[in-house]
C-alpha atoms as a PDB file:
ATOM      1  CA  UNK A   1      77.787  87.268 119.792  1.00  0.00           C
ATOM      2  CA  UNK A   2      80.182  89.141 118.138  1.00  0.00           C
ATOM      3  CA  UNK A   3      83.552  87.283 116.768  1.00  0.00           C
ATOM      4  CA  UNK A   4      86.877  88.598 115.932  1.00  0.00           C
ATOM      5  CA  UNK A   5      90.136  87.522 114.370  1.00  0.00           C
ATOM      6  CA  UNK A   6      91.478  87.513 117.844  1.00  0.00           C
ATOM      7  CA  UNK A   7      89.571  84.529 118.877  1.00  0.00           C
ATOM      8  CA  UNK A   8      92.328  82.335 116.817  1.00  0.00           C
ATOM      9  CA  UNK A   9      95.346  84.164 116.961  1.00  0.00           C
ATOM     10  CA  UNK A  10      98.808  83.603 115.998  1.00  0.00           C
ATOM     11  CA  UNK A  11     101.015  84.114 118.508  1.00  0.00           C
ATOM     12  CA  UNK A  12     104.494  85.777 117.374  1.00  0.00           C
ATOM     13  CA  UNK A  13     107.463  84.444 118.661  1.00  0.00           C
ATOM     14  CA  UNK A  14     110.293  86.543 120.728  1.00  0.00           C
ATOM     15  CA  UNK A  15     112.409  87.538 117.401  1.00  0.00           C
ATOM     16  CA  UNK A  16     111.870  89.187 114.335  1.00  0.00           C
ATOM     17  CA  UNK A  17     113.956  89.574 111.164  1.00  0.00           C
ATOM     18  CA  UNK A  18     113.760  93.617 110.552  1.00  0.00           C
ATOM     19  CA  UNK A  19     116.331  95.463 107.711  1.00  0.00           C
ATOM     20  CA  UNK A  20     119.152  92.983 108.067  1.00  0.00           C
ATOM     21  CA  UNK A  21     119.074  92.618 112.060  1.00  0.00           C
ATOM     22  CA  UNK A  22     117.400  90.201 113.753  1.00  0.00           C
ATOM     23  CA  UNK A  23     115.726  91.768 117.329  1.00  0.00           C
ATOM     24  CA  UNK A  24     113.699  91.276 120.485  1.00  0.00           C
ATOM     25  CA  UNK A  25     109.926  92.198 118.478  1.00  0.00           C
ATOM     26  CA  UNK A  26     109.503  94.217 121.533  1.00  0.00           C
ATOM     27  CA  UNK A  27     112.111  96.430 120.019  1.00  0.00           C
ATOM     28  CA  UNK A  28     111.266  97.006 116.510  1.00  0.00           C
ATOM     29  CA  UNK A  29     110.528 100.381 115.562  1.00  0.00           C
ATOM     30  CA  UNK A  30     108.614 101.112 112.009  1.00  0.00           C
ATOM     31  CA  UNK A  31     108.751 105.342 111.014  1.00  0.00           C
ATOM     32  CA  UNK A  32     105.084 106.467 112.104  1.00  0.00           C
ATOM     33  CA  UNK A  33     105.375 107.959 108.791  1.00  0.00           C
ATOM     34  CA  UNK A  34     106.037 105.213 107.132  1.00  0.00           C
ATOM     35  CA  UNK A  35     103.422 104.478 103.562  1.00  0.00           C
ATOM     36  CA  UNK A  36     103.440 100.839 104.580  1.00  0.00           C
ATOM     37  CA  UNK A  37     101.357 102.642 107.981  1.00  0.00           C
ATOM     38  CA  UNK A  38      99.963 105.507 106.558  1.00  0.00           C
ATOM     39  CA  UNK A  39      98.705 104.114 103.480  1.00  0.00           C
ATOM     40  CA  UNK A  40      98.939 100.169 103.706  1.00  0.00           C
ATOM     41  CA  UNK A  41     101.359 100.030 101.163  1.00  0.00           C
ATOM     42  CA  UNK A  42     102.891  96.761 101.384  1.00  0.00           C
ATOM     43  CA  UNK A  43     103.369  93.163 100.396  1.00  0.00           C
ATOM     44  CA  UNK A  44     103.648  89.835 101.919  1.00  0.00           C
ATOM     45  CA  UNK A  45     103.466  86.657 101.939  1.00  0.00           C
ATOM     46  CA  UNK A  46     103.108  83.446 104.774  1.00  0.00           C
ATOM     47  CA  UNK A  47     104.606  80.256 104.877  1.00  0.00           C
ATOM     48  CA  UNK A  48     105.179  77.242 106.860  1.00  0.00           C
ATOM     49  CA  UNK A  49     108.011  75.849 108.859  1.00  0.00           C
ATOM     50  CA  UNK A  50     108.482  72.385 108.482  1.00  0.00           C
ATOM     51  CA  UNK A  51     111.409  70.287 110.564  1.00  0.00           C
ATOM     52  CA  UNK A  52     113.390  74.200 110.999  1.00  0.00           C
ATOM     53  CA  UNK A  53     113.478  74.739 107.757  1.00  0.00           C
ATOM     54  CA  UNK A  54     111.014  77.067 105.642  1.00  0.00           C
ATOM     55  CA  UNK A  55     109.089  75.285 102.812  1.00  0.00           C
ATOM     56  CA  UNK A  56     108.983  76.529  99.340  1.00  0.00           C
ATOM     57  CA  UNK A  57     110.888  79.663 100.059  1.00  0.00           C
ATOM     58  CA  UNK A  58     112.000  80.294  96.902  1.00  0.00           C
ATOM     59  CA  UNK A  59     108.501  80.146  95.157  1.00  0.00           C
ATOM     60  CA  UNK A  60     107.312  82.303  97.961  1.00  0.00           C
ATOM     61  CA  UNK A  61     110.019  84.980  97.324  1.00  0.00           C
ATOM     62  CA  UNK A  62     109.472  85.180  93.676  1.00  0.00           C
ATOM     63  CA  UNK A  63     106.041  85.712  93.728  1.00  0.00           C
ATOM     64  CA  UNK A  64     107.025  88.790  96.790  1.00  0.00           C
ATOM     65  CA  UNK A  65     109.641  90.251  94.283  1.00  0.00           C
ATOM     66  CA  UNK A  66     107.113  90.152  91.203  1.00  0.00           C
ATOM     67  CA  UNK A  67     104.386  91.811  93.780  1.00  0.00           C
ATOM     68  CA  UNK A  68     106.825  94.217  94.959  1.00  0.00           C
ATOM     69  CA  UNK A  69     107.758  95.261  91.967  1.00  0.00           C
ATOM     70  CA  UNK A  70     103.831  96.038  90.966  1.00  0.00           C
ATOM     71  CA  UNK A  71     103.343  98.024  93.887  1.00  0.00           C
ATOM     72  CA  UNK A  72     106.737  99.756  93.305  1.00  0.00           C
ATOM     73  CA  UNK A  73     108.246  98.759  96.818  1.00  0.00           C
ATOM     74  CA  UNK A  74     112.060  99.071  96.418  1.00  0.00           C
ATOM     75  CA  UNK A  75     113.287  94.794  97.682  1.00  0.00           C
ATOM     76  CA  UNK A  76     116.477  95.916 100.468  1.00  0.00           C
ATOM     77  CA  UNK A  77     117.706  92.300 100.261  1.00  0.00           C
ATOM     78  CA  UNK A  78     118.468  89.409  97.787  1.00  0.00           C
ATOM     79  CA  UNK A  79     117.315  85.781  98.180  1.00  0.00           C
ATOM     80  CA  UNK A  80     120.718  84.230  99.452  1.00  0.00           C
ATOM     81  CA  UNK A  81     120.590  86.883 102.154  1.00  0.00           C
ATOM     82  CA  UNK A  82     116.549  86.154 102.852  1.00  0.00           C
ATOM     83  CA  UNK A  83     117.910  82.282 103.473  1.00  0.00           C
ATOM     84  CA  UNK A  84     120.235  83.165 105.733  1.00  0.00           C
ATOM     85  CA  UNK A  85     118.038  85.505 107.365  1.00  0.00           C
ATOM     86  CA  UNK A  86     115.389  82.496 107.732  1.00  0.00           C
ATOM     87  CA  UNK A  87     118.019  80.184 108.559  1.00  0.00           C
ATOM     88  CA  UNK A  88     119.656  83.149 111.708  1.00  0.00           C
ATOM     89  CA  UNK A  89     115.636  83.656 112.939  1.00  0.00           C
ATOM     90  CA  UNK A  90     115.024  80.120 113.113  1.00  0.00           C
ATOM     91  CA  UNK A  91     117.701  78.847 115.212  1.00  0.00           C
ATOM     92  CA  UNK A  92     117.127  82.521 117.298  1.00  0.00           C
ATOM     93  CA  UNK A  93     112.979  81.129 117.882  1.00  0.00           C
ATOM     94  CA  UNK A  94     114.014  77.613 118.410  1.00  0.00           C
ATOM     95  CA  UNK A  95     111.614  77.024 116.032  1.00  0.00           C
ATOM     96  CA  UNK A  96     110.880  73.318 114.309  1.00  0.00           C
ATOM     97  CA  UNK A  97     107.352  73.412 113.093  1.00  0.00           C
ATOM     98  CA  UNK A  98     105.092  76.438 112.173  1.00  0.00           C
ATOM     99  CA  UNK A  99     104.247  79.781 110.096  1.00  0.00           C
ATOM    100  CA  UNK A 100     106.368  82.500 108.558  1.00  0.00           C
ATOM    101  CA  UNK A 101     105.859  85.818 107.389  1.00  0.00           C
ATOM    102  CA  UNK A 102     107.427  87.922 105.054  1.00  0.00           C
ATOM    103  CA  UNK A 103     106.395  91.826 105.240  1.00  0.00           C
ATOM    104  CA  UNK A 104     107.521  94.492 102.488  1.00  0.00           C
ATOM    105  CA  UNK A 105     106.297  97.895 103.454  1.00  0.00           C
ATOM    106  CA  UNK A 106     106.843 101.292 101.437  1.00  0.00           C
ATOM    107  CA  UNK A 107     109.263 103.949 103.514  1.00  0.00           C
ATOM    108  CA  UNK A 108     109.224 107.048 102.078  1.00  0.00           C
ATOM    109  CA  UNK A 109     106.278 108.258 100.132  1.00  0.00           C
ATOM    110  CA  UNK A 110     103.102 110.589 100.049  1.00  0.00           C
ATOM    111  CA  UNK A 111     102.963 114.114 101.870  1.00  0.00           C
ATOM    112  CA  UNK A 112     103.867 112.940 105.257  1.00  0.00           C
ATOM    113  CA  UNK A 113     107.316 112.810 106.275  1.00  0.00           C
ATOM    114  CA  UNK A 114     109.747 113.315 109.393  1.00  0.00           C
ATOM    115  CA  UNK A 115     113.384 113.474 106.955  1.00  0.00           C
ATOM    116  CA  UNK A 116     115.115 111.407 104.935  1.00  0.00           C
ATOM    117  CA  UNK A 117     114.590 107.572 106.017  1.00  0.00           C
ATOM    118  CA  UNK A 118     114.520 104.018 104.372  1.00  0.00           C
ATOM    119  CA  UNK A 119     112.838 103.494 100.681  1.00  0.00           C
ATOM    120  CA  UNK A 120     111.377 100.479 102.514  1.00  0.00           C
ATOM    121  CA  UNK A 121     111.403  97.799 105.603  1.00  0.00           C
ATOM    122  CA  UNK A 122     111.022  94.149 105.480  1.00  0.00           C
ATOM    123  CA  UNK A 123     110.103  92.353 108.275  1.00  0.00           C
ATOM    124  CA  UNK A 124     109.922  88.217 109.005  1.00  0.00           C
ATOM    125  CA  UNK A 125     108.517  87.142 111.910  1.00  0.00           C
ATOM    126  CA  UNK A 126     107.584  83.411 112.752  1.00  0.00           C
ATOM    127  CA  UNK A 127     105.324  81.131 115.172  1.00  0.00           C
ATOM    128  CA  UNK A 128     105.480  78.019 116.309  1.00  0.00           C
ATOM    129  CA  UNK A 129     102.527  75.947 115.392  1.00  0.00           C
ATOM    130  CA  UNK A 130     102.590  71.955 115.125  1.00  0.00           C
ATOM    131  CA  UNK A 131     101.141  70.551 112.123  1.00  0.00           C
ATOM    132  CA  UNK A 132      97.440  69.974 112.591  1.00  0.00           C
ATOM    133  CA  UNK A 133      94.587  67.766 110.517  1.00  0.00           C
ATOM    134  CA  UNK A 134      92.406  70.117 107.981  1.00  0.00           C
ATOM    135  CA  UNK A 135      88.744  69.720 109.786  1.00  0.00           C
ATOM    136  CA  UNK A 136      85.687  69.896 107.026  1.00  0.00           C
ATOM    137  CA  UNK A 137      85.259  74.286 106.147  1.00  0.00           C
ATOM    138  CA  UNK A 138      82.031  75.666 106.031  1.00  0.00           C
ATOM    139  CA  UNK A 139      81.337  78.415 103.395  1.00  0.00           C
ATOM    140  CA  UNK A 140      79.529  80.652 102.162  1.00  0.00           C
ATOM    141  CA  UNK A 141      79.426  83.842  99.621  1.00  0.00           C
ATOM    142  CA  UNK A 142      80.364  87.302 100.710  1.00  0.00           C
ATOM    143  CA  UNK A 143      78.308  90.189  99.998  1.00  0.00           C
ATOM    144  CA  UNK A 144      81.816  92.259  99.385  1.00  0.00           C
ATOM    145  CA  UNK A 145      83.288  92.233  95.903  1.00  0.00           C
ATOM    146  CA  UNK A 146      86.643  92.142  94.225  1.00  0.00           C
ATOM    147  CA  UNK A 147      87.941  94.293  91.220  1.00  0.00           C
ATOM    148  CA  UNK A 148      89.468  92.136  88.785  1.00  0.00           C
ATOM    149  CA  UNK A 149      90.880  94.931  86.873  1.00  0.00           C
ATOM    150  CA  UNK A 150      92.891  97.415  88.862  1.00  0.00           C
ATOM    151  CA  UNK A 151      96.764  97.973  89.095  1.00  0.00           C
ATOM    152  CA  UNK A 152      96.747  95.520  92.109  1.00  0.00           C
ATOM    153  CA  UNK A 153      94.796  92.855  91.410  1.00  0.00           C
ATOM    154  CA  UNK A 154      95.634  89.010  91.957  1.00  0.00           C
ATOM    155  CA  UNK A 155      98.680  91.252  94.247  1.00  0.00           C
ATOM    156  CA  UNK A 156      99.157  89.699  97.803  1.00  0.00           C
ATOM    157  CA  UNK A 157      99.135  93.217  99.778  1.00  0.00           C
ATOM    158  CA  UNK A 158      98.969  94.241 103.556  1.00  0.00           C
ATOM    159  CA  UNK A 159      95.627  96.543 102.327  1.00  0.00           C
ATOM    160  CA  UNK A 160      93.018  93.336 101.831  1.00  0.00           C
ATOM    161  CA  UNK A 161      90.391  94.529 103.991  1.00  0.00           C
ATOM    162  CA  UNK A 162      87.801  93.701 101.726  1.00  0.00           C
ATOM    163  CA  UNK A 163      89.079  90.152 102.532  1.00  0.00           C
ATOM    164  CA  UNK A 164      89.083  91.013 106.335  1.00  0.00           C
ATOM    165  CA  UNK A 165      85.585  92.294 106.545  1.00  0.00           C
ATOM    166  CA  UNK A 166      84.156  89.403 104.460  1.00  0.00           C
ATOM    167  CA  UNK A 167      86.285  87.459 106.404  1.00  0.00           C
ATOM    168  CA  UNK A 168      84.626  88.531 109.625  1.00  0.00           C
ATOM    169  CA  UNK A 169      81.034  88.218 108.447  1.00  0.00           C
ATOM    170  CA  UNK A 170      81.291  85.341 107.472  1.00  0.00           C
ATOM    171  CA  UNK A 171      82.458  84.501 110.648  1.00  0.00           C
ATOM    172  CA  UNK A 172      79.808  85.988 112.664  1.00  0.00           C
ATOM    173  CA  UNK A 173      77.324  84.180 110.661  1.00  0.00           C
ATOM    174  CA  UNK A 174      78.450  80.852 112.105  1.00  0.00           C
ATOM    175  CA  UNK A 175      80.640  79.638 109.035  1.00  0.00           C
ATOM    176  CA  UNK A 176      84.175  79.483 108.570  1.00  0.00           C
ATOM    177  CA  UNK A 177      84.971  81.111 105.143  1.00  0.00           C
ATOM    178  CA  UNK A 178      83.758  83.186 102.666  1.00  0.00           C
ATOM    179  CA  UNK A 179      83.838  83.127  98.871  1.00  0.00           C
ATOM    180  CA  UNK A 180      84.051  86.203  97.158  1.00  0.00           C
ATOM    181  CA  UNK A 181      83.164  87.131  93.078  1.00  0.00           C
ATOM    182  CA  UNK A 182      83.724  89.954  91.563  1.00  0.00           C
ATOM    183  CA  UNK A 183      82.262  92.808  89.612  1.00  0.00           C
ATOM    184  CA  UNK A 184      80.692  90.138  87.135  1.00  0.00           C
ATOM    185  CA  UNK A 185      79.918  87.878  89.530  1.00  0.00           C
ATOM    186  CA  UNK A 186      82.804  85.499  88.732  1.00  0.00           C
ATOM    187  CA  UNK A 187      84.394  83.477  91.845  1.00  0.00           C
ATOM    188  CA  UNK A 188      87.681  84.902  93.017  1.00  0.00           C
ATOM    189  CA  UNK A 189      88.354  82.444  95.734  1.00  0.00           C
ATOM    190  CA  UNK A 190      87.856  82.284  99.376  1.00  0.00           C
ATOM    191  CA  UNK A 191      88.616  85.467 101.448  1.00  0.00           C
ATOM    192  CA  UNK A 192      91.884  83.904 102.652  1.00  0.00           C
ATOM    193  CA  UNK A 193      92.421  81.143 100.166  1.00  0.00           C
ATOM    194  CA  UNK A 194      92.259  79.775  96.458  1.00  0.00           C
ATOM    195  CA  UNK A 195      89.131  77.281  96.149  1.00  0.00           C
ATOM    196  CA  UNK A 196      88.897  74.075  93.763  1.00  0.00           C
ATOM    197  CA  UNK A 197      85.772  71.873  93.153  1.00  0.00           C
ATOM    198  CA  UNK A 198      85.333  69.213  90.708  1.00  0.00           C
ATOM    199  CA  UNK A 199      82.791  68.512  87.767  1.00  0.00           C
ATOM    200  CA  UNK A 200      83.292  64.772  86.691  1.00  0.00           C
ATOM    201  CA  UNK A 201      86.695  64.323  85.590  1.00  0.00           C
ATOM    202  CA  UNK A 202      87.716  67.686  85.551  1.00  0.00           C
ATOM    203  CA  UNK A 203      89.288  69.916  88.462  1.00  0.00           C
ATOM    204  CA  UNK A 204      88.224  73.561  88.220  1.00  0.00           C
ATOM    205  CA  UNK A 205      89.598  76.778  89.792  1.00  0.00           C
ATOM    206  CA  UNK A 206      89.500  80.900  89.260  1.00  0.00           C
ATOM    207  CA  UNK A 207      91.762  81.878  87.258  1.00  0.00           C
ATOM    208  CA  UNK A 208      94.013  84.714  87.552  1.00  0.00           C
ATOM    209  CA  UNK A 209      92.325  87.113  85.520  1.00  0.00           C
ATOM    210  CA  UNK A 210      88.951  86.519  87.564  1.00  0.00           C
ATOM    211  CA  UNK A 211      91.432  88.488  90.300  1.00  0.00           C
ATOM    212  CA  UNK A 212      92.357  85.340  92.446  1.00  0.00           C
ATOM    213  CA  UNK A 213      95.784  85.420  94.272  1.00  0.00           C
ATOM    214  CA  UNK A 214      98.380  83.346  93.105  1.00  0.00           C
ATOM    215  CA  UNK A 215      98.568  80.918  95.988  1.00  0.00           C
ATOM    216  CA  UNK A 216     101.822  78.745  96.532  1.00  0.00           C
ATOM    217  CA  UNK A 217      99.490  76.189  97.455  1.00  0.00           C
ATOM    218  CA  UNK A 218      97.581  76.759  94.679  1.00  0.00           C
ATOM    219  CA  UNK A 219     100.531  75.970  92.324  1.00  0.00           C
ATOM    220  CA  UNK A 220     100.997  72.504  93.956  1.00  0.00           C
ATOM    221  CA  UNK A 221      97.589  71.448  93.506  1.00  0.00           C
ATOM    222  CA  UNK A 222      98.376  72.183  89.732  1.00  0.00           C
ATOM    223  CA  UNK A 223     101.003  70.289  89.896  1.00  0.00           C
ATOM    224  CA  UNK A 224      99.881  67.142  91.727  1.00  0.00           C
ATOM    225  CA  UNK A 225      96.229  66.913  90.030  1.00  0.00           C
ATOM    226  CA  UNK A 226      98.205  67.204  86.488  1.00  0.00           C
ATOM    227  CA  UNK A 227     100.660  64.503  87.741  1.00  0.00           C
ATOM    228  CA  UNK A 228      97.604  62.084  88.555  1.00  0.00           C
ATOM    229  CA  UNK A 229      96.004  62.837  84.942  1.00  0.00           C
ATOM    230  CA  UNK A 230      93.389  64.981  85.842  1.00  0.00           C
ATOM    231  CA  UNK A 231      92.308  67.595  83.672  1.00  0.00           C
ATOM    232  CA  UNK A 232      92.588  70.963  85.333  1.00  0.00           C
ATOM    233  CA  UNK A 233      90.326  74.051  84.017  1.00  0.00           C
ATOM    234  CA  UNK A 234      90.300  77.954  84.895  1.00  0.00           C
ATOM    235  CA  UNK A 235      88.268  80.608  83.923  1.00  0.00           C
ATOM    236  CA  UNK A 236      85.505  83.073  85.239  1.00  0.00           C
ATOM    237  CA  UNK A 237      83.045  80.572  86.743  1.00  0.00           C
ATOM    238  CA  UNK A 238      79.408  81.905  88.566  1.00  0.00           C
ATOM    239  CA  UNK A 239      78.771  80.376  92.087  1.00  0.00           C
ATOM    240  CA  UNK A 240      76.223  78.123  90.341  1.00  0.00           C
ATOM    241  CA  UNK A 241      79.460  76.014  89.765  1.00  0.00           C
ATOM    242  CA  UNK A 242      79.799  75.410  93.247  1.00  0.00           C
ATOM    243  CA  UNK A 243      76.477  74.311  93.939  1.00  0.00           C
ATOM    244  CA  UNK A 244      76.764  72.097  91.476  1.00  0.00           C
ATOM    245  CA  UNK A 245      80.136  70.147  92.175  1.00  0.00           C
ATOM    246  CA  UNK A 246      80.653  66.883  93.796  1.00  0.00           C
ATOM    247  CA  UNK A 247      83.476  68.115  95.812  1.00  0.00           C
ATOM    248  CA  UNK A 248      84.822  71.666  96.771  1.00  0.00           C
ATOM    249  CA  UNK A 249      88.219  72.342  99.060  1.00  0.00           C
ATOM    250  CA  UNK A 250      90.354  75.202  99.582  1.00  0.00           C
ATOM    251  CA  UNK A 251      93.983  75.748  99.824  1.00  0.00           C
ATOM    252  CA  UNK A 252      96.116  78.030 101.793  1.00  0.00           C
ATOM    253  CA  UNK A 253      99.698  78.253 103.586  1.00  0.00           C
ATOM    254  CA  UNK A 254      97.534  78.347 107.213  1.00  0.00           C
ATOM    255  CA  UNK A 255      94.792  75.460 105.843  1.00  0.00           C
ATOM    256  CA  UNK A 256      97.064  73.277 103.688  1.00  0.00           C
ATOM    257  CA  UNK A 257      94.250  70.919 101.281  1.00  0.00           C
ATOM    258  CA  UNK A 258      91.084  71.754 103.579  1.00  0.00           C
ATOM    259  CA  UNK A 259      87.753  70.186 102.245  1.00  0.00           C
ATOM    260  CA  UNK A 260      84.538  71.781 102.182  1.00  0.00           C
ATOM    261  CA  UNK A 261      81.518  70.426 104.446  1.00  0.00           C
ATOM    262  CA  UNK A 262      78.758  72.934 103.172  1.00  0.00           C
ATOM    263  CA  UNK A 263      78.085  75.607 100.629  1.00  0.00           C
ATOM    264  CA  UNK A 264      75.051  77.261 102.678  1.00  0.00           C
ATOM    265  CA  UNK A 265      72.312  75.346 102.867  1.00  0.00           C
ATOM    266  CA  UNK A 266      74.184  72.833 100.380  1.00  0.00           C
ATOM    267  CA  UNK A 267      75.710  69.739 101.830  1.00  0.00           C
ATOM    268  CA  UNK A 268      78.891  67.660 100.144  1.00  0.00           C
ATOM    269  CA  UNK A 269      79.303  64.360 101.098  1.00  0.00           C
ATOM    270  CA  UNK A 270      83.473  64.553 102.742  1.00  0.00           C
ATOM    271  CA  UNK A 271      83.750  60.641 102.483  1.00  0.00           C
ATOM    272  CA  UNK A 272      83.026  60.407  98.905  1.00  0.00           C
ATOM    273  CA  UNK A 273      85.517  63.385  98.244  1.00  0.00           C
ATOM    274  CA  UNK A 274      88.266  61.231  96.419  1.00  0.00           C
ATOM    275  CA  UNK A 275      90.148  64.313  94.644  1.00  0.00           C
ATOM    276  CA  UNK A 276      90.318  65.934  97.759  1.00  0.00           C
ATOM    277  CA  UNK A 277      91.923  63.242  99.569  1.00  0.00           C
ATOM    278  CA  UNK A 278      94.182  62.405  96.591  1.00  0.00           C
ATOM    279  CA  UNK A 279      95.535  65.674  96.662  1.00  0.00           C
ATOM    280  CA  UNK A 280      95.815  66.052 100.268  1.00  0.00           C
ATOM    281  CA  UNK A 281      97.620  62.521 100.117  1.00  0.00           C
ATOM    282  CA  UNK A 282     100.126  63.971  97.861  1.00  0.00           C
ATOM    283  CA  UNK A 283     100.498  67.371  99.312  1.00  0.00           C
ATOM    284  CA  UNK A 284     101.364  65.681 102.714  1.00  0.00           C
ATOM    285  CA  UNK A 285     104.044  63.481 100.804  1.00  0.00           C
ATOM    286  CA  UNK A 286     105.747  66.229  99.520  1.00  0.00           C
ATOM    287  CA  UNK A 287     105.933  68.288 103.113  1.00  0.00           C
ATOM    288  CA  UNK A 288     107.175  64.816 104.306  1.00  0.00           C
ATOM    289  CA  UNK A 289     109.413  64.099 101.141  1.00  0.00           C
ATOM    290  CA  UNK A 290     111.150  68.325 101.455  1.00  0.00           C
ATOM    291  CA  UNK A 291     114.578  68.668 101.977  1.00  0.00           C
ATOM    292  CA  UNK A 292     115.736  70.415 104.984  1.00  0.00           C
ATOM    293  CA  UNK A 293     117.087  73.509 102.660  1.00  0.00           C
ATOM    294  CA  UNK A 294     115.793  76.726 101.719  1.00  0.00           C
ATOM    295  CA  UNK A 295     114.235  75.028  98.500  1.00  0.00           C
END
């Protein structure tokens, strides 16, 4: 049978953060002429809610500025303004624990136009989610590839439906990710997150040049693996690597530290997976440890 992305939806919730206004979503109106529609020209990026207060906002918005700024999407609003904004939307959703997303879409642009309108529109919208325990992820490798190369690679865009589509076969294959490679064969990451595995002491991962995203999460994991003296290793890697490591997990805003049951037909044992839980240990201190700030 057939699945699609609408078997796990997120529901949005009642109000939305559009061009300095916050409104009923019901009400928003994007121009039907709009590049971010015609064309998928936009950026974003998705983060959690924690206690009503967004977590690592500010890493999230630099990495949306540097994006933006490679696509060439004209920002409408400043950080101290998108903290207010967060701070106005939460208290609108009576929201305490879930997901966040921040949209940047190109206005004007390309052949089709109705008159002059907006260089661009941002959009946040939120939904309330309670925190939930990572289950065990099964993978496997996507016949879709990525370009490493191009203008827009390693950029967090709205147009990622390679990542969809091997997203959704995946799915309908019976597992719950997919790992992409690209034009040499390289790993990427998973189709909606960064992937780590480990090979004895070291912790290995894409790196950006491979064409990975720069995950948030990923960034943490950096962090907290250097912090425990582990030696942490990017580079182009083949999906031999994978079959080969003791212990594989992803990261991801939506997944958090999720580890990885199967590779295909190969099995990792989750109980002997001490990096994994190590890092999920940590990452779960530091959600607990976050001050209820913008920060």
């Amino acid at each position: 049978m057939r699945r699609s992305f609408a078997d796990g939806f997120t529901a949005v919730d009642q109000f939305i953060f559009h061009n300095n206004r916050i409104a009923s979503a019901a009400d928003v109106r994007i121009e039907p002429t709009s590049a971010g529609l015609l064309y998928g020209w936009g950026v974003f990026t998705t983060l959690r809610v924690f206690r009503g207060a967004p977590f690592q906002l500010d890493r999230h918005w630099d990495r949306l500025v540097r994006h933006a700024e490679i696509a060439e999407i004209p920002l409408p609003i400043s950080l101290p303004d998108v903290r207010r904004a967060f701070d106005n939307l939460i208290k609108a959703n009576i929201l305490q624990n879930g997901r966040a997303r921040v949209t940047l879409l190109r206005g004007d642009a390309g052949a089709w136009r109705l008159g002059p309108s907006r260089q661009s529109d941002l959009l946040i919208f939120t939904s309330s989610e309670e925190p939930k325990a990572a289950s065990p992820i099964a993978i496997t490798v996507s016949p879709h590839r990525v370009l490493s190369h191009g203008p827009l690679a390693g950029v967090k865009r709205t147009a990622m439906l390679e990542n969809l589509l091997a997203l959704e076969e995946a799915r309908e294959r019976g597992f719950s990710e997919a790992i992409m490679v690209n034009e040499r064969g390289e790993i990427t990451g998973a189709a909606a997150a960064n992937v780590f595995w480990t090979e004895g002491s070291e912790l290995c991962t894409p790196s950006l040049g491979a064409g990975c995203i720069s995950g948030i999460t990923r960034g943490i994991v950096h962090e907290i693996a250097e912090g425990a003296g582990l030696h942490v290793v990017e580079g182009g890697f083949p999906i031999q690597r994978l079959l080969d490591a003791n212990e594989v997990f992803l990261t991801s805003t939506a997944r958090g530290i999720s580890a990885v049951s199967s590779f295909d037909i190969k099995r990792y044992n989750i109980a002997r997976a001490r990096v994994t839980r190590m890092i999920a240990r940590e990452f779960q201190k530091m959600i607990r440890g976050a001050k209820i700030s913008a920060s």
